[in-house]
C-alpha atoms as a PDB file:
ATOM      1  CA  UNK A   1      26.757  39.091 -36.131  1.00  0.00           C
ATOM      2  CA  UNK A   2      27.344  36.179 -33.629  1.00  0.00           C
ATOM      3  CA  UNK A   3      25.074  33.776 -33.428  1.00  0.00           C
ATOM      4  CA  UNK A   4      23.116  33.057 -30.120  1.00  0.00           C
ATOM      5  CA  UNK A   5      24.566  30.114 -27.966  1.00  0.00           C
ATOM      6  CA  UNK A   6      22.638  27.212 -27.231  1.00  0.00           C
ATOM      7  CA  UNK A   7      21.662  28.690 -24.003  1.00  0.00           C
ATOM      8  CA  UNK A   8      21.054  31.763 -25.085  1.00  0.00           C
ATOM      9  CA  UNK A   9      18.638  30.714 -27.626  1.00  0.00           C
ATOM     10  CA  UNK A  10      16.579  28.170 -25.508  1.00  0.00           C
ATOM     11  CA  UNK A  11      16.173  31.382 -23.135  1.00  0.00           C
ATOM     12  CA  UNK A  12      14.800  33.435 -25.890  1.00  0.00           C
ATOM     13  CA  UNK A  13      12.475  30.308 -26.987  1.00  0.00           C
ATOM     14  CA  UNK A  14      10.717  29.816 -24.146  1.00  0.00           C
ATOM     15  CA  UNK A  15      10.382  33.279 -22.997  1.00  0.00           C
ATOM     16  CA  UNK A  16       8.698  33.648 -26.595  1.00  0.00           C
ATOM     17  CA  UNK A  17       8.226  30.957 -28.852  1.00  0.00           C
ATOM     18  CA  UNK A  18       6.401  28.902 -26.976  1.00  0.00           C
ATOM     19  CA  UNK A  19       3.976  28.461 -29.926  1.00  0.00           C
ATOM     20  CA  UNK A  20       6.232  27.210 -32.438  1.00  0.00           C
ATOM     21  CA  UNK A  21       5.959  23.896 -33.709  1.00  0.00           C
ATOM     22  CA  UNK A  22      10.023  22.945 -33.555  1.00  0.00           C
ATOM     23  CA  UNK A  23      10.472  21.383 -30.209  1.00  0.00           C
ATOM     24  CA  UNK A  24      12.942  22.770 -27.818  1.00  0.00           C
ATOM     25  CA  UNK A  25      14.161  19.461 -26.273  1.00  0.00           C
ATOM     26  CA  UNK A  26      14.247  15.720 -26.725  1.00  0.00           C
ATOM     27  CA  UNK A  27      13.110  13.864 -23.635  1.00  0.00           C
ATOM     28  CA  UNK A  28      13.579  10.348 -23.584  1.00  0.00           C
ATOM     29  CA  UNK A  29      12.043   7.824 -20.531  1.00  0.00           C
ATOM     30  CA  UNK A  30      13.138   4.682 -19.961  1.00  0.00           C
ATOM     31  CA  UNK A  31      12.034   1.806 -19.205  1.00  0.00           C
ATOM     32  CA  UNK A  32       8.725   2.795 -21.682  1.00  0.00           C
ATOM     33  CA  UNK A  33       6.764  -0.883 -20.375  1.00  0.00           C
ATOM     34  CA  UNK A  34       6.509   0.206 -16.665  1.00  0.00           C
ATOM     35  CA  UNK A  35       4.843  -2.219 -13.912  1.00  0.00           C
ATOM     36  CA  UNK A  36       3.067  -0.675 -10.859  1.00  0.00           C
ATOM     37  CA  UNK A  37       2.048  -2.492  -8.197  1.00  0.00           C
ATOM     38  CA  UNK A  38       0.101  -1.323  -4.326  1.00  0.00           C
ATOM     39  CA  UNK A  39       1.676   0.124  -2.609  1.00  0.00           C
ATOM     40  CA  UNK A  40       5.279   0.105  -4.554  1.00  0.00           C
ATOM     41  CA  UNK A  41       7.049   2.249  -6.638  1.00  0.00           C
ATOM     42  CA  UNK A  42       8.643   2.342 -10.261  1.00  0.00           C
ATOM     43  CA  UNK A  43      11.300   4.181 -11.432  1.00  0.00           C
ATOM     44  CA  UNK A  44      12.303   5.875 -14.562  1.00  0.00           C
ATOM     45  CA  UNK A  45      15.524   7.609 -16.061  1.00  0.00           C
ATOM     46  CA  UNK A  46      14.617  10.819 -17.573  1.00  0.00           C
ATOM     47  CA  UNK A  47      16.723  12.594 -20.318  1.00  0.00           C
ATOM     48  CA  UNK A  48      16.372  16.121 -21.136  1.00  0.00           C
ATOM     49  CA  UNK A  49      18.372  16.809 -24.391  1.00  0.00           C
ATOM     50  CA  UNK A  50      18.778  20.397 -25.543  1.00  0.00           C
ATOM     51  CA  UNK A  51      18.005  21.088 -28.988  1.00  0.00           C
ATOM     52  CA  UNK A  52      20.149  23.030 -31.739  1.00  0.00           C
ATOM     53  CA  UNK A  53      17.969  25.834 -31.071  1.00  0.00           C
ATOM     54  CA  UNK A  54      16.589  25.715 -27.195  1.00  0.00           C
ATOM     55  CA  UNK A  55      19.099  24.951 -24.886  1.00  0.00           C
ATOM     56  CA  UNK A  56      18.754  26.247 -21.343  1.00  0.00           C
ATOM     57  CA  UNK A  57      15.473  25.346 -19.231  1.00  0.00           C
ATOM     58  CA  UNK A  58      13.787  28.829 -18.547  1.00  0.00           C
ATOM     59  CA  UNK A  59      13.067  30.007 -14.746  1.00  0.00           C
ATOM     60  CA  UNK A  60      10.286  27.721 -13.478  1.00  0.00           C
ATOM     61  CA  UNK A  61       9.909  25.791 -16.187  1.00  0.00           C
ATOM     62  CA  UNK A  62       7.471  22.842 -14.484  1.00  0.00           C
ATOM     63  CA  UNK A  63       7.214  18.838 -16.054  1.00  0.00           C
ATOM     64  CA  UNK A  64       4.088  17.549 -15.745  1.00  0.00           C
ATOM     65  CA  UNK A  65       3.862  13.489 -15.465  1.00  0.00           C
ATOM     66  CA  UNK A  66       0.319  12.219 -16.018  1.00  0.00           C
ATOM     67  CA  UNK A  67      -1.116   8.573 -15.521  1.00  0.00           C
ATOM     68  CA  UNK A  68      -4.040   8.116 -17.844  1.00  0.00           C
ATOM     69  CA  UNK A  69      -6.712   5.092 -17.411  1.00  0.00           C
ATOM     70  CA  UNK A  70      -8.293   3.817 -20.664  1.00  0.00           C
ATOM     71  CA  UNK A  71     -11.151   6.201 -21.115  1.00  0.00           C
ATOM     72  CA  UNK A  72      -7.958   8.914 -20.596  1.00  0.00           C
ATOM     73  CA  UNK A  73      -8.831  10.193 -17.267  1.00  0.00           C
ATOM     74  CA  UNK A  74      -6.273  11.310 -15.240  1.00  0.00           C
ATOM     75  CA  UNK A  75      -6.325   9.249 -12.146  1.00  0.00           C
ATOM     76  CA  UNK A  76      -2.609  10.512 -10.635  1.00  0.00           C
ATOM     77  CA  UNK A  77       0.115  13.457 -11.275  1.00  0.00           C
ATOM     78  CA  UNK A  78       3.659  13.586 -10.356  1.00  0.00           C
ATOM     79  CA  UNK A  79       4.700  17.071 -11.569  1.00  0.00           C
ATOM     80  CA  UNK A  80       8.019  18.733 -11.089  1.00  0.00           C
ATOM     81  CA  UNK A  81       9.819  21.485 -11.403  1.00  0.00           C
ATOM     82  CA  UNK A  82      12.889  20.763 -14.022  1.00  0.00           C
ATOM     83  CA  UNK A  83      16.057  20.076 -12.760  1.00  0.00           C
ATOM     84  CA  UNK A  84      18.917  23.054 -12.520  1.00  0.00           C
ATOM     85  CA  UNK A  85      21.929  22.457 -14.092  1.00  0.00           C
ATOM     86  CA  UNK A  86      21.920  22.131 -17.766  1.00  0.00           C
ATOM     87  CA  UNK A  87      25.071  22.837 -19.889  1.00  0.00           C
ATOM     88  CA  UNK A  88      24.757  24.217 -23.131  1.00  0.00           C
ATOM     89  CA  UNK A  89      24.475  21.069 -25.268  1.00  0.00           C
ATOM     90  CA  UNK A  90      24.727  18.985 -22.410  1.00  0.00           C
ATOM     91  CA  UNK A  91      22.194  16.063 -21.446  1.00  0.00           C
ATOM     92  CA  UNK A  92      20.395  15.882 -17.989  1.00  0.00           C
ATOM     93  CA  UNK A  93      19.516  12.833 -16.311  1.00  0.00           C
ATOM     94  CA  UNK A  94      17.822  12.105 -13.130  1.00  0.00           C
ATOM     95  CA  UNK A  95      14.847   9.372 -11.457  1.00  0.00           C
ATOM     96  CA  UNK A  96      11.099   9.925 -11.346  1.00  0.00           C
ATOM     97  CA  UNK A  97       9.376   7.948  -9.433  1.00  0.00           C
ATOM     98  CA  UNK A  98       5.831   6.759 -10.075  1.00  0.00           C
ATOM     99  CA  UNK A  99       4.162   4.979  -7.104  1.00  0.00           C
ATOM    100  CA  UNK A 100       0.777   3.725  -5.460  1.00  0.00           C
ATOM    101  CA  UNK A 101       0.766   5.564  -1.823  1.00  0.00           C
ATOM    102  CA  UNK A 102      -0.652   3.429   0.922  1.00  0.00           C
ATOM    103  CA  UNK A 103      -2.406   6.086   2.306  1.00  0.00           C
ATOM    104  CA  UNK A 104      -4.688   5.922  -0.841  1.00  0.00           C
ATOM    105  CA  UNK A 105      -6.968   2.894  -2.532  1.00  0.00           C
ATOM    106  CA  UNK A 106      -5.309   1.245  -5.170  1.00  0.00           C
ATOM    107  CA  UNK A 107      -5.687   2.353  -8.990  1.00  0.00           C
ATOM    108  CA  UNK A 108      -7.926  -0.516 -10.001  1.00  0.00           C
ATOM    109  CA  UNK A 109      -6.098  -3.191 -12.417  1.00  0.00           C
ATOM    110  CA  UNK A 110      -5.493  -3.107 -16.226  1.00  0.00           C
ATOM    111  CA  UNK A 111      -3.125  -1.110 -18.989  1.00  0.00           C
ATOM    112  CA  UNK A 112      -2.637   2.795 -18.237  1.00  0.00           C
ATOM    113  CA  UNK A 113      -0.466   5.322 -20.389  1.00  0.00           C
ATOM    114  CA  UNK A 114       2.255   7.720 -19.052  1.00  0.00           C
ATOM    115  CA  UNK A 115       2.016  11.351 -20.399  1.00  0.00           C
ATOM    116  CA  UNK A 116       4.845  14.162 -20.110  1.00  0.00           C
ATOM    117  CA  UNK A 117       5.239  17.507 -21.324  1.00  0.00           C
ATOM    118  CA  UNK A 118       7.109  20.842 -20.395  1.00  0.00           C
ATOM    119  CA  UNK A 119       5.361  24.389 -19.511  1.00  0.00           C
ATOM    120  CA  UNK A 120       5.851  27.642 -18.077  1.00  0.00           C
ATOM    121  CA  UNK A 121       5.293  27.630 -14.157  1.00  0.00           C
ATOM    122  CA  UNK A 122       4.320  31.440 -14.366  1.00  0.00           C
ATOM    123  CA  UNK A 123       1.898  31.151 -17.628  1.00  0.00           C
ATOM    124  CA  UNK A 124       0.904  27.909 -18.244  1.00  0.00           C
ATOM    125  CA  UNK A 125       2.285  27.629 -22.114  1.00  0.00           C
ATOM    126  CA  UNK A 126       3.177  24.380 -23.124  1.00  0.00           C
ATOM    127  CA  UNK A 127       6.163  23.902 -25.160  1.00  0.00           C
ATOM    128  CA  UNK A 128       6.516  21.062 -28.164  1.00  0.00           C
ATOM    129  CA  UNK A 129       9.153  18.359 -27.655  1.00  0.00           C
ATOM    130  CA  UNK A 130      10.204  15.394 -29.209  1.00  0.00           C
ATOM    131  CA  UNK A 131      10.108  12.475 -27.516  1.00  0.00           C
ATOM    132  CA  UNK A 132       9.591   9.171 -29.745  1.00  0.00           C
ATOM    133  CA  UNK A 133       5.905   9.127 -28.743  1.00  0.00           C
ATOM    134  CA  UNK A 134       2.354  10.419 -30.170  1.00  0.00           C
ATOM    135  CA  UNK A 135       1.340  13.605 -29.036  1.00  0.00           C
ATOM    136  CA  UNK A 136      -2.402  13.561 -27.281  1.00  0.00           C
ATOM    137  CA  UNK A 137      -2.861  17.276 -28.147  1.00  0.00           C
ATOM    138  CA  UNK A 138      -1.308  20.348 -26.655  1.00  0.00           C
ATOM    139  CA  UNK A 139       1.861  19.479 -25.940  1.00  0.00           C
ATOM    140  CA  UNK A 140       0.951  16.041 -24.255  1.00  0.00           C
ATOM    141  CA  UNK A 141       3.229  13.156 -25.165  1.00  0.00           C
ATOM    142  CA  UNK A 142       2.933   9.516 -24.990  1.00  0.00           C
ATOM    143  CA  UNK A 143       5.992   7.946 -23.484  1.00  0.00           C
ATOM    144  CA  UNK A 144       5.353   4.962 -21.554  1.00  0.00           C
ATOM    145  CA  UNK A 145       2.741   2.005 -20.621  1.00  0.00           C
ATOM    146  CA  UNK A 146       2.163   1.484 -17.610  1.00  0.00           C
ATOM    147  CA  UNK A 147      -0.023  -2.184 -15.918  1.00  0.00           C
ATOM    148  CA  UNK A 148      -1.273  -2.371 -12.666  1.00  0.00           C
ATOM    149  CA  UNK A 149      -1.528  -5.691 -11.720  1.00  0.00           C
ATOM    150  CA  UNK A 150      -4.032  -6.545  -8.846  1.00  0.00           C
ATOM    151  CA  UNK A 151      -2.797  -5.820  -5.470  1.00  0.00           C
ATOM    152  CA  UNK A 152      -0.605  -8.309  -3.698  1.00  0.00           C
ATOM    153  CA  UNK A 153      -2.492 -10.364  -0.545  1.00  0.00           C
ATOM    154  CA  UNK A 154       0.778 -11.312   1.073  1.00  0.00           C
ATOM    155  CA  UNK A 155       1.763  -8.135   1.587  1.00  0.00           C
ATOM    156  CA  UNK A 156       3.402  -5.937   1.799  1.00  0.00           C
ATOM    157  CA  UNK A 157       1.181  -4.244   4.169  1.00  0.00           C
ATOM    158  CA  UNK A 158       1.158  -0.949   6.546  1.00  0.00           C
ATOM    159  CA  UNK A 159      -0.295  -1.372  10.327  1.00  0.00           C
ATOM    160  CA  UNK A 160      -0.195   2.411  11.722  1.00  0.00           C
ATOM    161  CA  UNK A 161      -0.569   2.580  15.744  1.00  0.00           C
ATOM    162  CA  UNK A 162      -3.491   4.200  17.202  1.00  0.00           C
ATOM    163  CA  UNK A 163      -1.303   7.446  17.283  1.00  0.00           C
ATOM    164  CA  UNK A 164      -1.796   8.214  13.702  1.00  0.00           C
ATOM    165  CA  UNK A 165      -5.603   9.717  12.804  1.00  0.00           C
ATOM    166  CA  UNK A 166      -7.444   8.627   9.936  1.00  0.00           C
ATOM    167  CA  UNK A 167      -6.907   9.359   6.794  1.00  0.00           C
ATOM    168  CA  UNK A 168      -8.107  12.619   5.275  1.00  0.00           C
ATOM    169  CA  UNK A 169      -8.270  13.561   1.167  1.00  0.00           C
ATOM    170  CA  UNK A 170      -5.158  15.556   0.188  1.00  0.00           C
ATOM    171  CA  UNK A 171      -6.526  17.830  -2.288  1.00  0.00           C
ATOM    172  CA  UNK A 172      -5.138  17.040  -5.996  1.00  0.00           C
ATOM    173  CA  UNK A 173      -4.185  13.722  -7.631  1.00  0.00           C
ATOM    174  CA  UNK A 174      -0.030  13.816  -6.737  1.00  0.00           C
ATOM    175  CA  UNK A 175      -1.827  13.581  -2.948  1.00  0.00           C
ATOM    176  CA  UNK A 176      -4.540  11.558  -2.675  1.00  0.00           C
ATOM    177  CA  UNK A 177      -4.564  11.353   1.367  1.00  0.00           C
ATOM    178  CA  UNK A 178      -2.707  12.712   4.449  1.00  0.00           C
ATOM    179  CA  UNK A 179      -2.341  10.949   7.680  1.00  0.00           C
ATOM    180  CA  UNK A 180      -1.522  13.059  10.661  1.00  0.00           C
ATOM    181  CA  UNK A 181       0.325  12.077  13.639  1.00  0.00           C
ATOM    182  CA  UNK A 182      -1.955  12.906  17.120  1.00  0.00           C
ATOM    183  CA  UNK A 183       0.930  13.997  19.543  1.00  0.00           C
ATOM    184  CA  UNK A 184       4.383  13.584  19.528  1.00  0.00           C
ATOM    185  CA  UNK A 185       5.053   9.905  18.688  1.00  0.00           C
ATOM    186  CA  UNK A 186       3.834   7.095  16.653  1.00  0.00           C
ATOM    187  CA  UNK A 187       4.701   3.499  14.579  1.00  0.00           C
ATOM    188  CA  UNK A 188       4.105   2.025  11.469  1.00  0.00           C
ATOM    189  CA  UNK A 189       4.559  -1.643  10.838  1.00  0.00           C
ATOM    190  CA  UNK A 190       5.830  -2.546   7.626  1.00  0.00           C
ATOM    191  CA  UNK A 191       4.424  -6.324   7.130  1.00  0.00           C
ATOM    192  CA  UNK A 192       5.211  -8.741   4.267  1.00  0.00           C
ATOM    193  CA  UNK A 193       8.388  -7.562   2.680  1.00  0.00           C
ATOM    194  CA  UNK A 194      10.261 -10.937   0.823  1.00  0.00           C
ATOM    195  CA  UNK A 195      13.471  -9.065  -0.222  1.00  0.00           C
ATOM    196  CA  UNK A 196      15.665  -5.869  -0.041  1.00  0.00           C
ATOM    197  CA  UNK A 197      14.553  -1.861  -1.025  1.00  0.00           C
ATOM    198  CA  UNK A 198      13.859   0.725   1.065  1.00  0.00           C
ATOM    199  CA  UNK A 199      10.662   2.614   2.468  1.00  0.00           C
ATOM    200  CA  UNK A 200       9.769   5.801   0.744  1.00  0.00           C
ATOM    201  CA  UNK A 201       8.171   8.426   2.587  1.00  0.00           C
ATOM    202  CA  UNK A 202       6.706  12.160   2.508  1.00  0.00           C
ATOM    203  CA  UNK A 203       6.988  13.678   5.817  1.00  0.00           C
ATOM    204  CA  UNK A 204       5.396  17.732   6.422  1.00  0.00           C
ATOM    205  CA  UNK A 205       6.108  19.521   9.098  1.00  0.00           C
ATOM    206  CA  UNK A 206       3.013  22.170   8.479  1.00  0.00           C
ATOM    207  CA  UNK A 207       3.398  25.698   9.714  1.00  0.00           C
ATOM    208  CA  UNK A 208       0.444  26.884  12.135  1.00  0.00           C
ATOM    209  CA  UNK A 209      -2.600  27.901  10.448  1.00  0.00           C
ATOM    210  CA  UNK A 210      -5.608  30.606  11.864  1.00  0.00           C
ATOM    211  CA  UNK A 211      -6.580  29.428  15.181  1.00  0.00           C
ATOM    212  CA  UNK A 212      -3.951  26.972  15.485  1.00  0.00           C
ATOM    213  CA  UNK A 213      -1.050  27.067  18.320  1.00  0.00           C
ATOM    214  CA  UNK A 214       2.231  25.775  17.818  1.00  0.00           C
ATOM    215  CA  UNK A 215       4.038  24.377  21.297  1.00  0.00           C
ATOM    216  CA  UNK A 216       8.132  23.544  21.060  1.00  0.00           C
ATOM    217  CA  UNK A 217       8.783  20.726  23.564  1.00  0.00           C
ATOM    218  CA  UNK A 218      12.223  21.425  24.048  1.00  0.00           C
ATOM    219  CA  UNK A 219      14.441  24.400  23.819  1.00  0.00           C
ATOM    220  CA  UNK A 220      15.672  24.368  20.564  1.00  0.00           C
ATOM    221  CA  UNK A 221      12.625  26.495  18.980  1.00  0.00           C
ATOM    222  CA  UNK A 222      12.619  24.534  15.523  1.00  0.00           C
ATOM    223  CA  UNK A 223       9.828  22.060  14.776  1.00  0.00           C
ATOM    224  CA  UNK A 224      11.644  19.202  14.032  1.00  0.00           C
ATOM    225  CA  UNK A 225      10.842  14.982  14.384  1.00  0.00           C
ATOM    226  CA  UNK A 226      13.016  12.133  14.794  1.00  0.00           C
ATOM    227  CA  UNK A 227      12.707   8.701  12.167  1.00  0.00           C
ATOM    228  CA  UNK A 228      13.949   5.769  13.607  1.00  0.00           C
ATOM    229  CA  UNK A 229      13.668   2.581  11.317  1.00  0.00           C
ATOM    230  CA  UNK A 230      14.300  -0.865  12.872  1.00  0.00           C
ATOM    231  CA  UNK A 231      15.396  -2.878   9.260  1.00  0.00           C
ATOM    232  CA  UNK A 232      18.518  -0.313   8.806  1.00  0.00           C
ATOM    233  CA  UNK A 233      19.565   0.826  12.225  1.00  0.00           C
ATOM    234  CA  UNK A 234      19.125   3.893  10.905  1.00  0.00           C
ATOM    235  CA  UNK A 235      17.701   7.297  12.252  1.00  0.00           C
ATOM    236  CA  UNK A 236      16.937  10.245  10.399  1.00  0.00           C
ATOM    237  CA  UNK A 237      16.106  13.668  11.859  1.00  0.00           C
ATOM    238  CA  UNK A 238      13.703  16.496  10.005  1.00  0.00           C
ATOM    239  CA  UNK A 239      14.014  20.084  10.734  1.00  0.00           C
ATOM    240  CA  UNK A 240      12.073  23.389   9.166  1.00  0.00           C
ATOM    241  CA  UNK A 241       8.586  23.615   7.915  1.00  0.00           C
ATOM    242  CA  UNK A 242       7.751  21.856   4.745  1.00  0.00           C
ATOM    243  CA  UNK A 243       7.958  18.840   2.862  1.00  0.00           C
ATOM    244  CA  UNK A 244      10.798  16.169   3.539  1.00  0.00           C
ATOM    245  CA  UNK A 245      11.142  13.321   1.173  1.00  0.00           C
ATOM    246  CA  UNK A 246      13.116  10.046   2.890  1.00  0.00           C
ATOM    247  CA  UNK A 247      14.362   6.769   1.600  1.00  0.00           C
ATOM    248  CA  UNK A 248      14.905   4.302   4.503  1.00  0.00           C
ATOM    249  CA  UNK A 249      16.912   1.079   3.254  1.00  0.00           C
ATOM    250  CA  UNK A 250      16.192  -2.879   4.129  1.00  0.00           C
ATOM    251  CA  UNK A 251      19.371  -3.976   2.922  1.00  0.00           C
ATOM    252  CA  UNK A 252      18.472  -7.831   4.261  1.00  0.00           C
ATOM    253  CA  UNK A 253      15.610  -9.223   3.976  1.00  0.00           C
ATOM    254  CA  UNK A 254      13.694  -8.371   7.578  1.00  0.00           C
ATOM    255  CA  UNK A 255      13.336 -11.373   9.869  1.00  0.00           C
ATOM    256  CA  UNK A 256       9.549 -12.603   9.178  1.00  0.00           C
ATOM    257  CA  UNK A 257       9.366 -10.171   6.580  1.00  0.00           C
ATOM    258  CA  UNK A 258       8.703  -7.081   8.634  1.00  0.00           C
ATOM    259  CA  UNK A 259      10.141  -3.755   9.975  1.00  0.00           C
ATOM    260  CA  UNK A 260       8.875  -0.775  12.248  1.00  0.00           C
ATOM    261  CA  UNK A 261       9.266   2.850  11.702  1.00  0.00           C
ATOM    262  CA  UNK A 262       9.270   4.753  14.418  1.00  0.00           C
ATOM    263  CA  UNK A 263       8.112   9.101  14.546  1.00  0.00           C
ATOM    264  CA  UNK A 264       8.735  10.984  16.994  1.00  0.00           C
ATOM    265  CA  UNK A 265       8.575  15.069  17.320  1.00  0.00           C
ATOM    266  CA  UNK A 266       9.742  17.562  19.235  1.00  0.00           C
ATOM    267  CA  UNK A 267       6.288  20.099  18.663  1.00  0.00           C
ATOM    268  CA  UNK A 268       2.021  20.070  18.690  1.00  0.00           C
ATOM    269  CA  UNK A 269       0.022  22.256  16.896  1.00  0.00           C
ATOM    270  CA  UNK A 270      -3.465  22.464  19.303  1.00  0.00           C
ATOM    271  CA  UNK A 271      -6.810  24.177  17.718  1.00  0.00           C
ATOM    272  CA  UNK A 272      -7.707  26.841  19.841  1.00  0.00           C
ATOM    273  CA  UNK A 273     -11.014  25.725  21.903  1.00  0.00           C
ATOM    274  CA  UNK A 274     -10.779  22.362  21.232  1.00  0.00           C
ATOM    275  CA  UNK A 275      -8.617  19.328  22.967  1.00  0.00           C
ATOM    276  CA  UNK A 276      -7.199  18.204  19.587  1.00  0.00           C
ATOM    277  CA  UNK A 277      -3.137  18.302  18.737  1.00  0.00           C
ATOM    278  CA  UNK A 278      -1.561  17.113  15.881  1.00  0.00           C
ATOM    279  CA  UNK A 279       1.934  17.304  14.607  1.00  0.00           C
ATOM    280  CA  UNK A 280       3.500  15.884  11.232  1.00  0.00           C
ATOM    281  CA  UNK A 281       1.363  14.746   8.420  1.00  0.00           C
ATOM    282  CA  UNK A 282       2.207  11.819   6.200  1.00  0.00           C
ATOM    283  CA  UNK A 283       1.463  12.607   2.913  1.00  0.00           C
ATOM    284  CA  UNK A 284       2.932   9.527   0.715  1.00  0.00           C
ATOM    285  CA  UNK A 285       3.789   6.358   1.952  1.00  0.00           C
ATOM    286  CA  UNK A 286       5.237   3.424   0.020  1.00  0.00           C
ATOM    287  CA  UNK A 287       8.080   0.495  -0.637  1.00  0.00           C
ATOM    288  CA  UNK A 288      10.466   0.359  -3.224  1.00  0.00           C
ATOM    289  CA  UNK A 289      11.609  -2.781  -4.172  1.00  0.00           C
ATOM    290  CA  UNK A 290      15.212  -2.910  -4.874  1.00  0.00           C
ATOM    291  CA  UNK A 291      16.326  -3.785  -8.705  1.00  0.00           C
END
């Protein structure tokens, strides 16, 4: 008989063998010594290596990233589904990116660990992998230390206009806090930048919930907004309900160290009975620095 491919056998793993001890991929993360500071971002390079046995990620097949403090608490999440694409025996490779929004308080200072591990999206099971570093129990590897120093006085900083309500709590631990825009149009000032990188941010444009009204300013019938950003010259438009993710670069260092984003959309969503209209939320909000 012909034995299974690669792909054909990481298939039949994780639809079934999920409680087998051989691991069905390698993962490797890199840089494992990982600095965080408020309200930045760090990146890492993951690696997904398929196994001689698993090969193929399985349908909604989810990675879960966790930030543990000392006592092991989780304090933040940044799940995600696995990448599409693999190639039977072939590596994957993309960014993750850990960060400290400015919408929420900073993680308070000192030594952290970075946990990863693979499961079913559908039921939950956990599948072993090998990835260089101690396994906490269930599935739950080791792979990187993270240190949060204290946060930065000079900046940089995030002045929203009076546009923008006040924060609320987001629900779960990959969103601590939401920010929603009160009419059509608001700023942020971006104070205290000393070099090049770009401005990440999380934009939603939410779809209207029970006793909500949505309102289309113009005649296009799409809820959509408009990001202008005044260290790039550049401007970015959103369309559709959902999340939209955005990188906005600096690539010179902004005269007096600051730059201005600028939101403006097309819709409102009013509560019924009341006076108040929102329209996009801001969900995660911080600066990369470049290199």
């Amino acid at each position: 008989m012909r034995p299974l491919s690669t792909v054909a056998a990481f298939a039949l793993c994780l639809a079934g063998c999920g409680g087998g001890q051989e691991p069905v991929a390698h993962l490797a993360v890199e840089p494992r010594q990982v600095r965080l500071g408020y309200p930045e971002i760090a990146e890492l390079q993951l690696t997904w290596q398929p196994l001689d046995e698993p090969g193929q990620r399985a349908r909604g097949a989810v990675v879960f990233v966790h930030l543990l403090d000392a006592p092991g608490e989780i304090v933040r999440t940044f799940d995600h589904a696995l990448p599409a694409g693999w190639q039977d025996g072939e590596p994957v490779t993309y960014p993750l990116k850990l960060y400290q929004s400015a919408l929420a308080p900073p993680l308070p200072p000192g030594p952290y660990r970075l946990t990863m591990g693979l499961y079913d999206g559908r039921g939950r099971r956990r599948w072993p992998l090998a990835t260089g570093g101690p396994d906490l129990g269930r599935h739950e590897y080791q792979v990187a230390d993270v240190v949060v120093p204290p946060p930065d006085r000079a900046g940089p900083h995030f002045r929203f206009s009076p546009d923008w309500l006040p924060a609320e709590p987001g629900g779960d631990r990959q969103v601590l806090a939401r920010r929603w825009l009160r009419g059509s149009r608001g700023t942020i000032q971006v104070t205290g930048l000393r070099g090049t990188g770009n401005l990440w941010l999380v934009i939603e444009i939410p779809p209207p919930s029970a006793g909500q009204k949505l309102t289309i300013l113009d005649s296009s019938n799409v809820p959509s907004a408009e990001v202008s950003w005044s260290c790039g010259g550049m401007d970015t438009s959103l369309s559709g309900q959902g999340g939209h993710e955005m990188e906005l670069p600096a690539e010179e260092p902004p005269p007096g160290g600051t730059c201005e984003v600028e939101v403006r959309t097309n819709f409102r969503l009013a509560v019924e009975g009341t006076p108040e209209q929102r329209s996009i939320a801001l969900s995660n909000l911080a600066w990369n620095p470049a290199g």
